[in-house]
PDB file of N, CA and C in Angstrom:
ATOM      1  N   UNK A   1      14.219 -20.725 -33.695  1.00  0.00           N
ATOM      2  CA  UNK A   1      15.001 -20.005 -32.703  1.00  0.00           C
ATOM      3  C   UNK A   1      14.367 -18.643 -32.385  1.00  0.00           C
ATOM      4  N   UNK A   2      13.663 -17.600 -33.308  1.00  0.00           N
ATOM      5  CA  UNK A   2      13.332 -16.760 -33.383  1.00  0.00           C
ATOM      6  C   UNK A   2      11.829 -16.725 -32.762  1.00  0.00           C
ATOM      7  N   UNK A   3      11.298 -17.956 -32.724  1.00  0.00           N
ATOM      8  CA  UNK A   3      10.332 -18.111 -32.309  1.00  0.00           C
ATOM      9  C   UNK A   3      10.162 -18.053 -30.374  1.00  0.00           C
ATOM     10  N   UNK A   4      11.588 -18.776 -30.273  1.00  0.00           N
ATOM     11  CA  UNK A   4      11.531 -19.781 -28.810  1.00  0.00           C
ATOM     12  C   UNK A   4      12.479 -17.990 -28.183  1.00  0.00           C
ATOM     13  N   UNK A   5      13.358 -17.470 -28.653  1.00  0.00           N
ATOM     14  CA  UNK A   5      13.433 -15.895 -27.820  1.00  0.00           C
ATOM     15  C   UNK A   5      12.366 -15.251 -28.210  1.00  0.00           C
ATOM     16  N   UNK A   6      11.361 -14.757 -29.127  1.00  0.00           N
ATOM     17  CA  UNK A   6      10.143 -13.824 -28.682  1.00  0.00           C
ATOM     18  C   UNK A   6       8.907 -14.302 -27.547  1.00  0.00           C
ATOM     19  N   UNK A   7       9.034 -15.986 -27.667  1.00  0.00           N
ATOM     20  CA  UNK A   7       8.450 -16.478 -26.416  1.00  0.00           C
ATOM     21  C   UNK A   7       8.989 -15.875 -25.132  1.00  0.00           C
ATOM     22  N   UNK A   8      10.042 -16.179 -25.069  1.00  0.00           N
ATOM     23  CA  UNK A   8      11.083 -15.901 -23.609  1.00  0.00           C
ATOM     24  C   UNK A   8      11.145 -14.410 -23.444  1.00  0.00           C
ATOM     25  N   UNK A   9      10.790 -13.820 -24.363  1.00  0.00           N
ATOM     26  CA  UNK A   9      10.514 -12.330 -24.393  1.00  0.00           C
ATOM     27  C   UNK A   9       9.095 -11.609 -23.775  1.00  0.00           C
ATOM     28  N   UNK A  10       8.098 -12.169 -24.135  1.00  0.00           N
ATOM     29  CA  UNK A  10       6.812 -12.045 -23.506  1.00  0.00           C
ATOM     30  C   UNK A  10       6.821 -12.532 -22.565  1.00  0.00           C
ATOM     31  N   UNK A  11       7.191 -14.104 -22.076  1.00  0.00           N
ATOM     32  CA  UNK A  11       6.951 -14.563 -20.553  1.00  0.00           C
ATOM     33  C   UNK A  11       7.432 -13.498 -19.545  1.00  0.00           C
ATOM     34  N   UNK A  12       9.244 -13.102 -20.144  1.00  0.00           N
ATOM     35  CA  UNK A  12       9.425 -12.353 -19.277  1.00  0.00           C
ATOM     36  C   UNK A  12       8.947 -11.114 -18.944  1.00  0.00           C
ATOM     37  N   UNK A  13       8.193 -10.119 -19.722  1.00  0.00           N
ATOM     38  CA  UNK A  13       8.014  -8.755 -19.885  1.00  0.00           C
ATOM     39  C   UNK A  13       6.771  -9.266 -18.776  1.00  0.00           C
ATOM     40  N   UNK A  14       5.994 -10.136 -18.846  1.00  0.00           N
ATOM     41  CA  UNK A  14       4.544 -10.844 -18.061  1.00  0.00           C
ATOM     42  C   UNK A  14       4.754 -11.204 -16.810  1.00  0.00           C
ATOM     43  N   UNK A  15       5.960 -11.669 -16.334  1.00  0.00           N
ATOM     44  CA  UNK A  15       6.552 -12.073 -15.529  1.00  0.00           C
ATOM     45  C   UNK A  15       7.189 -11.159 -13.902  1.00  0.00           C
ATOM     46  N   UNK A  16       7.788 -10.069 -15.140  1.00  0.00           N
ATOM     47  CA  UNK A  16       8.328  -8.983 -14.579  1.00  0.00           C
ATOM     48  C   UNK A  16       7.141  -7.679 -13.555  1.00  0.00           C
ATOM     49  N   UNK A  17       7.086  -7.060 -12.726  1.00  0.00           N
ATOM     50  CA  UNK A  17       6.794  -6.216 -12.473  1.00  0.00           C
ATOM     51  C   UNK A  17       6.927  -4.508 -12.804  1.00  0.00           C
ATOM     52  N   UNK A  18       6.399  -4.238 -13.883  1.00  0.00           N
ATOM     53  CA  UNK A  18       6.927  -3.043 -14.969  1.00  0.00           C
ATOM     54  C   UNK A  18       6.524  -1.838 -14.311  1.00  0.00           C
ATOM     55  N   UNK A  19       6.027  -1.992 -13.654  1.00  0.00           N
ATOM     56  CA  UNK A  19       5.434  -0.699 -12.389  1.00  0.00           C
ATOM     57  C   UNK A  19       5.135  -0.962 -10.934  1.00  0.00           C
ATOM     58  N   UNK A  20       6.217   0.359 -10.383  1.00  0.00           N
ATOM     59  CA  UNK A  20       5.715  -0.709  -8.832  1.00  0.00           C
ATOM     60  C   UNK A  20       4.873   0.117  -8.109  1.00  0.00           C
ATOM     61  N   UNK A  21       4.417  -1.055  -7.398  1.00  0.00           N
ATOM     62  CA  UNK A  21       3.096  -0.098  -6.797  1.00  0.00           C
ATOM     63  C   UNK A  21       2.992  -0.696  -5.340  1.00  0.00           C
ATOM     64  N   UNK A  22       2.447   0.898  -4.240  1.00  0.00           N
ATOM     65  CA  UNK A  22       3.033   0.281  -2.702  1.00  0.00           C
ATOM     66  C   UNK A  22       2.421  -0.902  -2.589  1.00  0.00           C
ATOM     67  N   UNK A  23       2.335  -1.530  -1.306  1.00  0.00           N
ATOM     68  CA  UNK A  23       1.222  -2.246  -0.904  1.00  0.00           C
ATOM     69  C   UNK A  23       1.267  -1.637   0.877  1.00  0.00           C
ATOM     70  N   UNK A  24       0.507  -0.715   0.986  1.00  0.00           N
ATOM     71  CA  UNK A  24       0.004  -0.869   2.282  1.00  0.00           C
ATOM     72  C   UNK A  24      -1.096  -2.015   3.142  1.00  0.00           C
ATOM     73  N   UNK A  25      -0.718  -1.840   4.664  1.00  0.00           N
ATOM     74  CA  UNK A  25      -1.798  -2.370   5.081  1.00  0.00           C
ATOM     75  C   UNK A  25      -3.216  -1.831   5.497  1.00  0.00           C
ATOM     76  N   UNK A  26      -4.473  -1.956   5.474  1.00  0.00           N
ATOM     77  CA  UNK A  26      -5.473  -0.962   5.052  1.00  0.00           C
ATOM     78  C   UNK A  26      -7.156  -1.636   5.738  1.00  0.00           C
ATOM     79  N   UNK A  27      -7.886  -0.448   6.429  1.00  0.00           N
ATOM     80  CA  UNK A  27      -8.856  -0.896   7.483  1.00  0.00           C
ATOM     81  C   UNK A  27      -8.443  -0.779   8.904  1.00  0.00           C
ATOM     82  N   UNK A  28      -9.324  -0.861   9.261  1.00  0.00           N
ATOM     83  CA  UNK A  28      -9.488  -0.594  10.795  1.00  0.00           C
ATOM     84  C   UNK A  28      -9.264  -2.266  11.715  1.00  0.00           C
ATOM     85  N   UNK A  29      -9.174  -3.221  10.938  1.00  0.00           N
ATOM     86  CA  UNK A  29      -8.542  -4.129  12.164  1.00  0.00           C
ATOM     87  C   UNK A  29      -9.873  -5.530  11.233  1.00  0.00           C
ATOM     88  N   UNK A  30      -9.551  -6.441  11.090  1.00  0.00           N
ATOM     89  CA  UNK A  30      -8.388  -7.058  10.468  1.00  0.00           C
ATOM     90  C   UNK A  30      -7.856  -6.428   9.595  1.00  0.00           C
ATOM     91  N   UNK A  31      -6.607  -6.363   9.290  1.00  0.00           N
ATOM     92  CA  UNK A  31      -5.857  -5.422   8.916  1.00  0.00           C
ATOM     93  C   UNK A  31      -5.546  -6.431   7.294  1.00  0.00           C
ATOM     94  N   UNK A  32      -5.597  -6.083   6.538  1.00  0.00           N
ATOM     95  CA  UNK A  32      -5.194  -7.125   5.122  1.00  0.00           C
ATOM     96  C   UNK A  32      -4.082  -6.004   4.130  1.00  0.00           C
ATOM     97  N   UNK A  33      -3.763  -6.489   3.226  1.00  0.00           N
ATOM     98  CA  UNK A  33      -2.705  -6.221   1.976  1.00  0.00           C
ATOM     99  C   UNK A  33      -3.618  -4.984   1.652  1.00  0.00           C
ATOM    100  N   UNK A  34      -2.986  -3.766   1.001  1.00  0.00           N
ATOM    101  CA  UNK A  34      -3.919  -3.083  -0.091  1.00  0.00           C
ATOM    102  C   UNK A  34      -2.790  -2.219  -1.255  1.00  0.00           C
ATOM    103  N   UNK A  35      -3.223  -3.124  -2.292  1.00  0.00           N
ATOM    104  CA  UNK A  35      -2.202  -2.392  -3.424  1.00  0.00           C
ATOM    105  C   UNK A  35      -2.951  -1.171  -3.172  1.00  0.00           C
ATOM    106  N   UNK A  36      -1.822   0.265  -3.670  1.00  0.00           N
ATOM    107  CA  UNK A  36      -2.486   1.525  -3.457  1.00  0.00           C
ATOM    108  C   UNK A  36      -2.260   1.848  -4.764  1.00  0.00           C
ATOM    109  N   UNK A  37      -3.441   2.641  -5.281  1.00  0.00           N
ATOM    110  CA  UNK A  37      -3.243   3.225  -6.806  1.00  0.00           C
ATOM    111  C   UNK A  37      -1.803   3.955  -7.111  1.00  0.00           C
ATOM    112  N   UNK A  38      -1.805   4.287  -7.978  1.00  0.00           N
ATOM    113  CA  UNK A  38      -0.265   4.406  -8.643  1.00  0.00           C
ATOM    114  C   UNK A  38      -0.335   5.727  -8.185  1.00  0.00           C
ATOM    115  N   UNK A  39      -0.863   6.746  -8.045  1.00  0.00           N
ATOM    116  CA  UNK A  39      -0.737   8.255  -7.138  1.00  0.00           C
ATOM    117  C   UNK A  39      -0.588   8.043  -5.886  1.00  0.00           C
ATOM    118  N   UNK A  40      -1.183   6.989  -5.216  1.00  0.00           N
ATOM    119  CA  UNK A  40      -0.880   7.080  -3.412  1.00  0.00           C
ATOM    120  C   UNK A  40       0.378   6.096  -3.304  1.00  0.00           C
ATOM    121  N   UNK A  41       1.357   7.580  -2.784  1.00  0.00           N
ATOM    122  CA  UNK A  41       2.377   6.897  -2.764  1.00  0.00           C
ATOM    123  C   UNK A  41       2.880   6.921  -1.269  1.00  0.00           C
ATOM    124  N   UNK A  42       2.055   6.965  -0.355  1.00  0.00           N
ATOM    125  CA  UNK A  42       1.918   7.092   1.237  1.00  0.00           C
ATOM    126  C   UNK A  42       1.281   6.205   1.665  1.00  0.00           C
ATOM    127  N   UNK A  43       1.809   5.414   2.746  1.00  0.00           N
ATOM    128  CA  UNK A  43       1.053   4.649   4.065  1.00  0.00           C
ATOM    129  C   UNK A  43       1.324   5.379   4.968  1.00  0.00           C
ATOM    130  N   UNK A  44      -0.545   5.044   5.574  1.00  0.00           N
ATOM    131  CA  UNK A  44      -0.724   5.593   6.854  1.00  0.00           C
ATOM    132  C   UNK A  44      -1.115   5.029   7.584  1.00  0.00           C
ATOM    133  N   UNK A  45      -1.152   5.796   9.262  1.00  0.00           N
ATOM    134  CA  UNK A  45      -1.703   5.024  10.020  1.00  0.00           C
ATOM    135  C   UNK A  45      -2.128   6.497  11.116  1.00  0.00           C
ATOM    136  N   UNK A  46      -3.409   5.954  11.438  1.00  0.00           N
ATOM    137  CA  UNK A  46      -3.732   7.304  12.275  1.00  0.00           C
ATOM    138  C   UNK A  46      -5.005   6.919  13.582  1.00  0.00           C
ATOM    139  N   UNK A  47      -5.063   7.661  14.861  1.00  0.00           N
ATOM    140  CA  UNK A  47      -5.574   7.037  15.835  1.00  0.00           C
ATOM    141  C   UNK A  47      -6.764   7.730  15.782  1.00  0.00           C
ATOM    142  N   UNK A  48      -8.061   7.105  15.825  1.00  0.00           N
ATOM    143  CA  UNK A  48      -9.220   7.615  16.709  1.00  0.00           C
ATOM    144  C   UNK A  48     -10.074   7.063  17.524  1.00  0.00           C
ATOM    145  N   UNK A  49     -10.573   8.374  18.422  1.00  0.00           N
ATOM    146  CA  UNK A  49     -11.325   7.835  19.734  1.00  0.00           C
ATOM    147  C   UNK A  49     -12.496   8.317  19.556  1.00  0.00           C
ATOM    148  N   UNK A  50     -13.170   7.435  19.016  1.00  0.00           N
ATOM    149  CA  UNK A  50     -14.704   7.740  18.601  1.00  0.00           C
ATOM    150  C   UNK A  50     -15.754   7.324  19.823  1.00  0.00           C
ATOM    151  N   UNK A  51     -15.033   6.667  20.416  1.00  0.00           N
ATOM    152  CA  UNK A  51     -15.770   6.227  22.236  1.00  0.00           C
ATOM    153  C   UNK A  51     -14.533   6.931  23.045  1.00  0.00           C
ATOM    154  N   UNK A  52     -14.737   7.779  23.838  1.00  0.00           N
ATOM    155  CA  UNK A  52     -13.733   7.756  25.477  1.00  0.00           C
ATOM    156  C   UNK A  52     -12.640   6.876  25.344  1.00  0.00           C
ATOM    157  N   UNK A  53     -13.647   5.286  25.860  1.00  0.00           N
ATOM    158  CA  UNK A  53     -12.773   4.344  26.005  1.00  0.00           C
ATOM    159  C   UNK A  53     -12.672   3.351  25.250  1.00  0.00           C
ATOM    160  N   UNK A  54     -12.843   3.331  23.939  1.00  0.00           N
ATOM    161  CA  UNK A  54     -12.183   2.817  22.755  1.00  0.00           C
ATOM    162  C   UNK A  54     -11.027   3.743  21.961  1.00  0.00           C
ATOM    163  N   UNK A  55     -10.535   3.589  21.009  1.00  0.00           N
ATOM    164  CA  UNK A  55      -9.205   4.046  20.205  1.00  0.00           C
ATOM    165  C   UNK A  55      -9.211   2.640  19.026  1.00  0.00           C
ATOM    166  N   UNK A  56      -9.452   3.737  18.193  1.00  0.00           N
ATOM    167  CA  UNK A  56      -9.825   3.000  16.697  1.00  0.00           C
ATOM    168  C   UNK A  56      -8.378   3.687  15.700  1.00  0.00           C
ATOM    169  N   UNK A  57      -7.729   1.995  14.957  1.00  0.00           N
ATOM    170  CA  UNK A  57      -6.454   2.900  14.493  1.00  0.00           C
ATOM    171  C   UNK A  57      -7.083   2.565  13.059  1.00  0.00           C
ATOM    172  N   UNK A  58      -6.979   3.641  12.450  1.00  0.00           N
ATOM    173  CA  UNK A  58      -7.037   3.305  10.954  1.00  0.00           C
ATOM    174  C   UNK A  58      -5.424   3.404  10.374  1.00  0.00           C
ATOM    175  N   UNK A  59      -5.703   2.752   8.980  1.00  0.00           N
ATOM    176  CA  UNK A  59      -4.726   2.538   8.119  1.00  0.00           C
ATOM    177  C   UNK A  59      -4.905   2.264   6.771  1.00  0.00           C
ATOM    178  N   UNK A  60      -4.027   3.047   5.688  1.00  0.00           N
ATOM    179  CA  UNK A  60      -4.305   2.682   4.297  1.00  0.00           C
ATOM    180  C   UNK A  60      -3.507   3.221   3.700  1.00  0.00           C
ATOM    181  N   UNK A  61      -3.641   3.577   2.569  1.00  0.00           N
ATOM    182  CA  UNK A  61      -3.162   4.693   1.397  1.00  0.00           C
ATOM    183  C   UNK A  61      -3.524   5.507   0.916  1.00  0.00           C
ATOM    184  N   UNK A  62      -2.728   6.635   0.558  1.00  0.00           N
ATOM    185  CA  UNK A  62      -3.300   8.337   0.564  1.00  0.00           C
ATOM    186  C   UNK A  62      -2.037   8.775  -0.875  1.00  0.00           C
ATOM    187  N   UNK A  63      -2.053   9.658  -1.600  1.00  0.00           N
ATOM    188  CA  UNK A  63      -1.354  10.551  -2.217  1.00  0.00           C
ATOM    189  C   UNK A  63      -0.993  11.841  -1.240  1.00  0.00           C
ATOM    190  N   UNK A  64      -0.948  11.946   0.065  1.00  0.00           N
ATOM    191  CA  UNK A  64      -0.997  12.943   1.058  1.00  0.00           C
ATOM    192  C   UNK A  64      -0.840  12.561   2.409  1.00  0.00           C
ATOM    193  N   UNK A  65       0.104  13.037   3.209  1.00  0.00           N
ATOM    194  CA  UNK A  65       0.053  12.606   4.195  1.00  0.00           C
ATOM    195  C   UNK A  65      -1.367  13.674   5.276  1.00  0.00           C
ATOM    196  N   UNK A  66      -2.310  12.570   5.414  1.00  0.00           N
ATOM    197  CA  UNK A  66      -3.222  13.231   6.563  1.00  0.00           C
ATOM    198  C   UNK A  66      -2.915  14.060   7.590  1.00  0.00           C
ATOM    199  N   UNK A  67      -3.257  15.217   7.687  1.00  0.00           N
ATOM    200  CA  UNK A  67      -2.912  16.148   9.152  1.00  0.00           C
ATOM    201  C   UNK A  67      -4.081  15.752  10.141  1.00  0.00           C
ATOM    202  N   UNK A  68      -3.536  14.880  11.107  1.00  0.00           N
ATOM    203  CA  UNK A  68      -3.878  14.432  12.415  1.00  0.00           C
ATOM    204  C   UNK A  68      -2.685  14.223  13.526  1.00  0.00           C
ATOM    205  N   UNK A  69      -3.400  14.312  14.320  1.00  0.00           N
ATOM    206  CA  UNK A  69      -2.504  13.602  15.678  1.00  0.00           C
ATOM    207  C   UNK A  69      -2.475  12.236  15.866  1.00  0.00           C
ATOM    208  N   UNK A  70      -1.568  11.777  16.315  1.00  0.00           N
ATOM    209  CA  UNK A  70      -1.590  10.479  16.132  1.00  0.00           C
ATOM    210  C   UNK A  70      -1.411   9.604  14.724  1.00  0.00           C
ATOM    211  N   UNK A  71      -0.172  10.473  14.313  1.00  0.00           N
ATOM    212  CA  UNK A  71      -0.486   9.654  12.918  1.00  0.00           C
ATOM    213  C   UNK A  71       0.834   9.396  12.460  1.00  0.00           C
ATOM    214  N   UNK A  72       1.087   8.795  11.772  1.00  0.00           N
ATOM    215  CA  UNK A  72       2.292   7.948  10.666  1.00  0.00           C
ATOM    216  C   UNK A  72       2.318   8.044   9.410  1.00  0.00           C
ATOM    217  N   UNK A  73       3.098   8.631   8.749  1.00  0.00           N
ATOM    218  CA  UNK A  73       3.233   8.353   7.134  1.00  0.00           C
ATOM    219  C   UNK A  73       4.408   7.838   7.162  1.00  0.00           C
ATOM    220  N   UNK A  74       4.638   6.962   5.851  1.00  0.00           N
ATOM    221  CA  UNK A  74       5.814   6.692   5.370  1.00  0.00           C
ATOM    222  C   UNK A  74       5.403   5.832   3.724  1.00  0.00           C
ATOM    223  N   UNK A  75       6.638   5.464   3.262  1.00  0.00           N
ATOM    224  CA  UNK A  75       6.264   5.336   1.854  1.00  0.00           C
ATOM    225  C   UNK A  75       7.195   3.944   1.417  1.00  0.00           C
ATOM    226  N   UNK A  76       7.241   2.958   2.312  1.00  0.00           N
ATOM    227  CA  UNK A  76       7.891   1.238   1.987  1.00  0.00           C
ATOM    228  C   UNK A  76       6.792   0.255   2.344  1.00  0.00           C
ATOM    229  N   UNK A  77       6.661  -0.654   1.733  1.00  0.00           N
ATOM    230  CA  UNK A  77       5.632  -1.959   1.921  1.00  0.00           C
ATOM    231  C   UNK A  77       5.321  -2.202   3.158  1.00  0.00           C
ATOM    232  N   UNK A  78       4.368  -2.544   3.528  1.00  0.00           N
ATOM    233  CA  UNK A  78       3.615  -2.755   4.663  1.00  0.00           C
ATOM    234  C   UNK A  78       4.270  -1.819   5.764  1.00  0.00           C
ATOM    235  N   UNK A  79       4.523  -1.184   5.725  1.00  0.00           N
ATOM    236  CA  UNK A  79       5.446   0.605   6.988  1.00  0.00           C
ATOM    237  C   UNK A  79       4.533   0.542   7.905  1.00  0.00           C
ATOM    238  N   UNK A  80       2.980   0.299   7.841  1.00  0.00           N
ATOM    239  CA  UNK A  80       2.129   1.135   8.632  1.00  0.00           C
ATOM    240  C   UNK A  80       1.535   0.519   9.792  1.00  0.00           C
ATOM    241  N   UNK A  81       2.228  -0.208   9.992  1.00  0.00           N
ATOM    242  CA  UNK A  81       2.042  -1.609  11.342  1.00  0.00           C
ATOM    243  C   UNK A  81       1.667  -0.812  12.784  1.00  0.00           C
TER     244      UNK A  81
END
């Protein structure tokens, strides 16, 4: 018995998520998942025009919200759409 709850004890502790950590979305386009280290606790999203007539959006994770124009912070799972 003692055996079959310290089992059910580890699966669950393994199981469980004991630290949460964001997941922003992250890159310049395809855009994919990015767990952010346990200090960046910000998603962003921010615009640049590195051509005239292009507009390049980046996006990721920061411990800081970036001072730009054109930009978004917030701090819930995938926010930075």
């Amino acid at each position: 018995m003692k055996t079959l709850l310290l089992t059910l004890m580890v699966v669950t502790i393994v199981c469980l998520d004991l630290g949460y950590t964001l997941v922003c979305l992250g890159g310049s386009g395809p855009y994919k998942d990015v767990v952010c280290a346990k200090d960046q606790t910000i998603c962003y999203r921010y615009i640049v025009w590195p051509i005239k007539s292009r507009m390049l959006i980046m996006r990721g994770c920061t411990s800081s919200c970036p001072e730009r124009n054109n930009n978004l912070c917030c701090s819930t799972d995938r926010c930075n759409k």
